[in-house]
N, C-alpha and C. Protein backbone atom coordinates (compact mmCIF):
# COMPACT_ATOMS: atom_id res chain seq x y z
N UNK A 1 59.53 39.93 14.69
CA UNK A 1 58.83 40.30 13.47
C UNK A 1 58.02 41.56 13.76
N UNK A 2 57.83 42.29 12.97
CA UNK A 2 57.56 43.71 12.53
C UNK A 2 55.68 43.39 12.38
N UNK A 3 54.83 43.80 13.05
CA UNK A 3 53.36 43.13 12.53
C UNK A 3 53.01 45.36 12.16
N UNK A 4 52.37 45.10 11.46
CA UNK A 4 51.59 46.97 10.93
C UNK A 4 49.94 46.41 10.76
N UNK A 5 49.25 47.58 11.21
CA UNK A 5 48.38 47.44 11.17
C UNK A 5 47.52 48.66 10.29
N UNK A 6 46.94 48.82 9.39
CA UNK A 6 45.99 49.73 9.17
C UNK A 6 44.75 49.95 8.68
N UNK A 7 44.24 51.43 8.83
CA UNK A 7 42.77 51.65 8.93
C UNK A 7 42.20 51.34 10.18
N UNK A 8 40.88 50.25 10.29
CA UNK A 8 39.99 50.18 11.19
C UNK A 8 41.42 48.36 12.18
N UNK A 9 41.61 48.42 11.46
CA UNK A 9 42.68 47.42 11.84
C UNK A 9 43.47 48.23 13.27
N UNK A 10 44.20 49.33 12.99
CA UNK A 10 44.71 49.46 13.46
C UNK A 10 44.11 50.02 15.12
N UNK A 11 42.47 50.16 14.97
CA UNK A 11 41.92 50.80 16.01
C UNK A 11 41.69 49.15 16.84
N UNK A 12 41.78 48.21 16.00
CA UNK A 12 40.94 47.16 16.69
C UNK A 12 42.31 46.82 17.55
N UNK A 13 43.57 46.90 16.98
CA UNK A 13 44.13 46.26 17.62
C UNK A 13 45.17 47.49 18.62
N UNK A 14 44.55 48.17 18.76
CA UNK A 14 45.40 49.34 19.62
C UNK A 14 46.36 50.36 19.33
N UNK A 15 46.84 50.14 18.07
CA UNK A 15 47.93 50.65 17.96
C UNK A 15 48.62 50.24 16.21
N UNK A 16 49.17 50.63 16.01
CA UNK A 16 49.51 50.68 14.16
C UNK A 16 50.43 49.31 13.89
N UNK A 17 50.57 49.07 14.88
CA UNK A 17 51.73 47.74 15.19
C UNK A 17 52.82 48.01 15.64
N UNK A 18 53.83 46.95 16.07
CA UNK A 18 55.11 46.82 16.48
C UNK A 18 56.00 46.01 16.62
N UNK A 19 56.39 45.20 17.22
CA UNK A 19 57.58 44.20 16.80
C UNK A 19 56.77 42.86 18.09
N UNK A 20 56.79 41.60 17.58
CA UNK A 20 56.27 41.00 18.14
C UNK A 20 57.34 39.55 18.08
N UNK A 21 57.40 38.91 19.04
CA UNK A 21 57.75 38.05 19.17
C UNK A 21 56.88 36.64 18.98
N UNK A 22 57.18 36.05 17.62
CA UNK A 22 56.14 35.15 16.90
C UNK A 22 57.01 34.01 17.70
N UNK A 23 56.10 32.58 18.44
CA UNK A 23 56.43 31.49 18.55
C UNK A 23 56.99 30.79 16.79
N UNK A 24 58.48 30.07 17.35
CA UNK A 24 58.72 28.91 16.35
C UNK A 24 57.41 27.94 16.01
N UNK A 25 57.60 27.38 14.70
CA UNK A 25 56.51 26.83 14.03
C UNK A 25 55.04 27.22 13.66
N UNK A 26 55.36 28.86 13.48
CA UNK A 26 54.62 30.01 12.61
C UNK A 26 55.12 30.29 11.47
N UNK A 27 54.65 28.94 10.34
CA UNK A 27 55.64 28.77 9.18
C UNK A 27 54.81 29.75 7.86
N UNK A 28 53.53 29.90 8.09
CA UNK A 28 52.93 31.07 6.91
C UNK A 28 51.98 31.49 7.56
N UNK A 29 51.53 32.33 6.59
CA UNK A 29 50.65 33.87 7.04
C UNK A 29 49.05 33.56 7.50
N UNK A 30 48.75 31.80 7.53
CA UNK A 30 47.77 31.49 7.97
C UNK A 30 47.82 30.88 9.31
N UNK A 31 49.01 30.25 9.00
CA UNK A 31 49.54 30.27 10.88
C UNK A 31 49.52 31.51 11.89
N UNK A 32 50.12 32.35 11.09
CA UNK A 32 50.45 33.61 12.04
C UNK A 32 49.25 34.63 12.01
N UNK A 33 47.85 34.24 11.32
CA UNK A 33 46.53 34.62 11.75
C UNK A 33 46.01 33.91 12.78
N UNK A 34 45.95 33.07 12.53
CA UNK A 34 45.79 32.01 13.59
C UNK A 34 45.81 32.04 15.09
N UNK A 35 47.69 32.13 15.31
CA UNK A 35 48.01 32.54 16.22
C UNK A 35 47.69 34.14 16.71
N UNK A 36 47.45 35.03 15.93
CA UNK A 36 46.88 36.17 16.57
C UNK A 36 45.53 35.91 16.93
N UNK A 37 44.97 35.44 16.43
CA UNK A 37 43.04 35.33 17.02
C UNK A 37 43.31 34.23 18.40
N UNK A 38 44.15 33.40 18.76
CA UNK A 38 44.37 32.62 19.87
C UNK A 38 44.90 33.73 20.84
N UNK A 39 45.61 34.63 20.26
CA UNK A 39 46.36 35.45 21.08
C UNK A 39 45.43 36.66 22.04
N UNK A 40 44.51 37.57 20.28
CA UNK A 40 43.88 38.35 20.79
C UNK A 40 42.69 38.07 20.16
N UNK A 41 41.32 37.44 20.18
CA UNK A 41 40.20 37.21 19.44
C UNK A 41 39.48 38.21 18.64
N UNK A 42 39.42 39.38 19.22
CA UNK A 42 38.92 40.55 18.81
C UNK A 42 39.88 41.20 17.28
N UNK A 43 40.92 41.37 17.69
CA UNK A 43 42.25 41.46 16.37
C UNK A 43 41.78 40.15 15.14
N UNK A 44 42.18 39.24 15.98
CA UNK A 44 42.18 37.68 15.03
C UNK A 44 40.85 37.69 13.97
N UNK A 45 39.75 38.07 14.83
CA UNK A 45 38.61 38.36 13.99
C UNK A 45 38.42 39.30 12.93
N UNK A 46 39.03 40.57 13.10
CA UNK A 46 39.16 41.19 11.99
C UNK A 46 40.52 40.84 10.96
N UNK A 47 41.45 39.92 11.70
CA UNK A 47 42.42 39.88 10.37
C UNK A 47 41.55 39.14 9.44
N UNK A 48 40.43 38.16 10.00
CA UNK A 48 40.18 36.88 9.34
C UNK A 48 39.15 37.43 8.14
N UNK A 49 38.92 38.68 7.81
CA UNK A 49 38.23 38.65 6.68
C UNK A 49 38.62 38.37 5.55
N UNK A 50 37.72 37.93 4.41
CA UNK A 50 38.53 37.58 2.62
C UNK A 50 39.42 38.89 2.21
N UNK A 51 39.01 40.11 3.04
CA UNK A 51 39.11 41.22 2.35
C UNK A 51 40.16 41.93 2.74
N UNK A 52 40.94 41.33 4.15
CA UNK A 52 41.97 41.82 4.38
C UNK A 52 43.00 41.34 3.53
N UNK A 53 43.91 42.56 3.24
CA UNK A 53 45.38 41.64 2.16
C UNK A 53 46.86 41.56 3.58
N UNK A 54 47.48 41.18 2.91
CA UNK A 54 48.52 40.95 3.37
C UNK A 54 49.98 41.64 2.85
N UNK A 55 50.69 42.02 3.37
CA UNK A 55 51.55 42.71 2.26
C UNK A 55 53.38 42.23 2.99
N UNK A 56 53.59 41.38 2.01
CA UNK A 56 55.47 40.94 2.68
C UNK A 56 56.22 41.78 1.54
N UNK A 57 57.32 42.16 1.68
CA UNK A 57 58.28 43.03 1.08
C UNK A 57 57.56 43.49 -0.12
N UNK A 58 56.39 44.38 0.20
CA UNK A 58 56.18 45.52 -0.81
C UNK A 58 55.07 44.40 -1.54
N UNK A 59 54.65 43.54 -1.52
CA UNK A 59 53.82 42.76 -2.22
C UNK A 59 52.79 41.79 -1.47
N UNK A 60 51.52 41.63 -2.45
CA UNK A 60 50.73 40.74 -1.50
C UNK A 60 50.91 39.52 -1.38
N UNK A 61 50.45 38.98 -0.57
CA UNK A 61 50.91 37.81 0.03
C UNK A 61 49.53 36.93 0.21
N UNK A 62 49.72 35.51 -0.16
CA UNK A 62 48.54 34.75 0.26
C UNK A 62 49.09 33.96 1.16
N UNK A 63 47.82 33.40 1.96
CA UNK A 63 47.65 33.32 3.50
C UNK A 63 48.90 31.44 3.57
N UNK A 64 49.17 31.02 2.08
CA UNK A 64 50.33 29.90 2.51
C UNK A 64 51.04 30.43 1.81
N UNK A 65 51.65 32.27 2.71
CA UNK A 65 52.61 32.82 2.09
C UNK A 65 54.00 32.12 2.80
N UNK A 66 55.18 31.10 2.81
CA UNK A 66 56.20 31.28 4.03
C UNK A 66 56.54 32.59 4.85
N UNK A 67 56.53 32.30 6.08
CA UNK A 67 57.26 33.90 6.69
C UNK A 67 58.62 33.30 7.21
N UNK A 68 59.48 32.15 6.74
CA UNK A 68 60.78 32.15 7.42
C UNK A 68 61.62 33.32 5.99
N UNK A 69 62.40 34.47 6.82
CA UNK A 69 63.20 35.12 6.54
C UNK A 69 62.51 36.50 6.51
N UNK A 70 61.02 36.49 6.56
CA UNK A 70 60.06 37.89 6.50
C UNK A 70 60.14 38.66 7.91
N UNK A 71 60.93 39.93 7.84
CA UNK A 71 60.91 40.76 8.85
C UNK A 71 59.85 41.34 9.68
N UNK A 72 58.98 42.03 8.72
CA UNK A 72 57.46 43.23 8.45
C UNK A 72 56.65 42.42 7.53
N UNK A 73 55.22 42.50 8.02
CA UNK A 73 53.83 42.19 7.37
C UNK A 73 53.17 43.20 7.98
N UNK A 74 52.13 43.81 6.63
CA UNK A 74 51.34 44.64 6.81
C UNK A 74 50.02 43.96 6.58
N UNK A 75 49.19 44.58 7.27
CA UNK A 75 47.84 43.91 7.43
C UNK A 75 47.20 45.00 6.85
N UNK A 76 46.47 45.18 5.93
CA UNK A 76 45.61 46.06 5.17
C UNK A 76 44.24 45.73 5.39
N UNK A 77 43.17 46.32 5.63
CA UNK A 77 41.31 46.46 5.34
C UNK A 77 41.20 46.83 3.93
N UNK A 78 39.81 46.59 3.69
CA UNK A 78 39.68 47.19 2.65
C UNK A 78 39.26 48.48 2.10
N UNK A 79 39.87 49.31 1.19
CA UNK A 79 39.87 50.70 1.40
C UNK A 79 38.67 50.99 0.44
N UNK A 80 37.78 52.05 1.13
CA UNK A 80 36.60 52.57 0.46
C UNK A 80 37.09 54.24 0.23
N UNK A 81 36.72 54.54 -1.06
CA UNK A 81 36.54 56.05 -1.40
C UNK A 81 35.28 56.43 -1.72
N UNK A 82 35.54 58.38 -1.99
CA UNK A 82 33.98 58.70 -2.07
C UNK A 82 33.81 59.65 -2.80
């Protein structure tokens, strides 16, 4: 699976994303937060805000989104203008 990261997201977690190998029985998008804050705490903590969205094929996604058949998830912050 395809994980993207952006904004301040993408500084926390190193890099904009890349292809990750998710353990079986990472059945939705609250699992597979989950498992990133077990993975990396620092990442996990910033996915876990209300304010991050989620985005599966071009659309948002809530956190008991299924990911069996989802390639790419984008992890979005929330965007401020000025």
């Amino acid at each position: 699976m395809r994980l993207l990261y952006f904004g301040r997201l993408a500084e926390v977690a190193g890099s904009r994303g890349g292809e990750v190998a998710v353990p079986d029985g990472i059945a939705t998008v609250a699992a597979l937060r989950d498992w990133i804050d077990r993975e990396q705490p620092e990442l996990g903590a910033a996915l876990a805000g209300s304010t991050v969205r989620v985005v599966i094929a071009d659309a948002y996604a809530a956190d008991d989104h299924p990911l069996a058949g989802v390639t790419e998830i984008a992890f979005i912050p929330p965007v401020s203008g000025g």
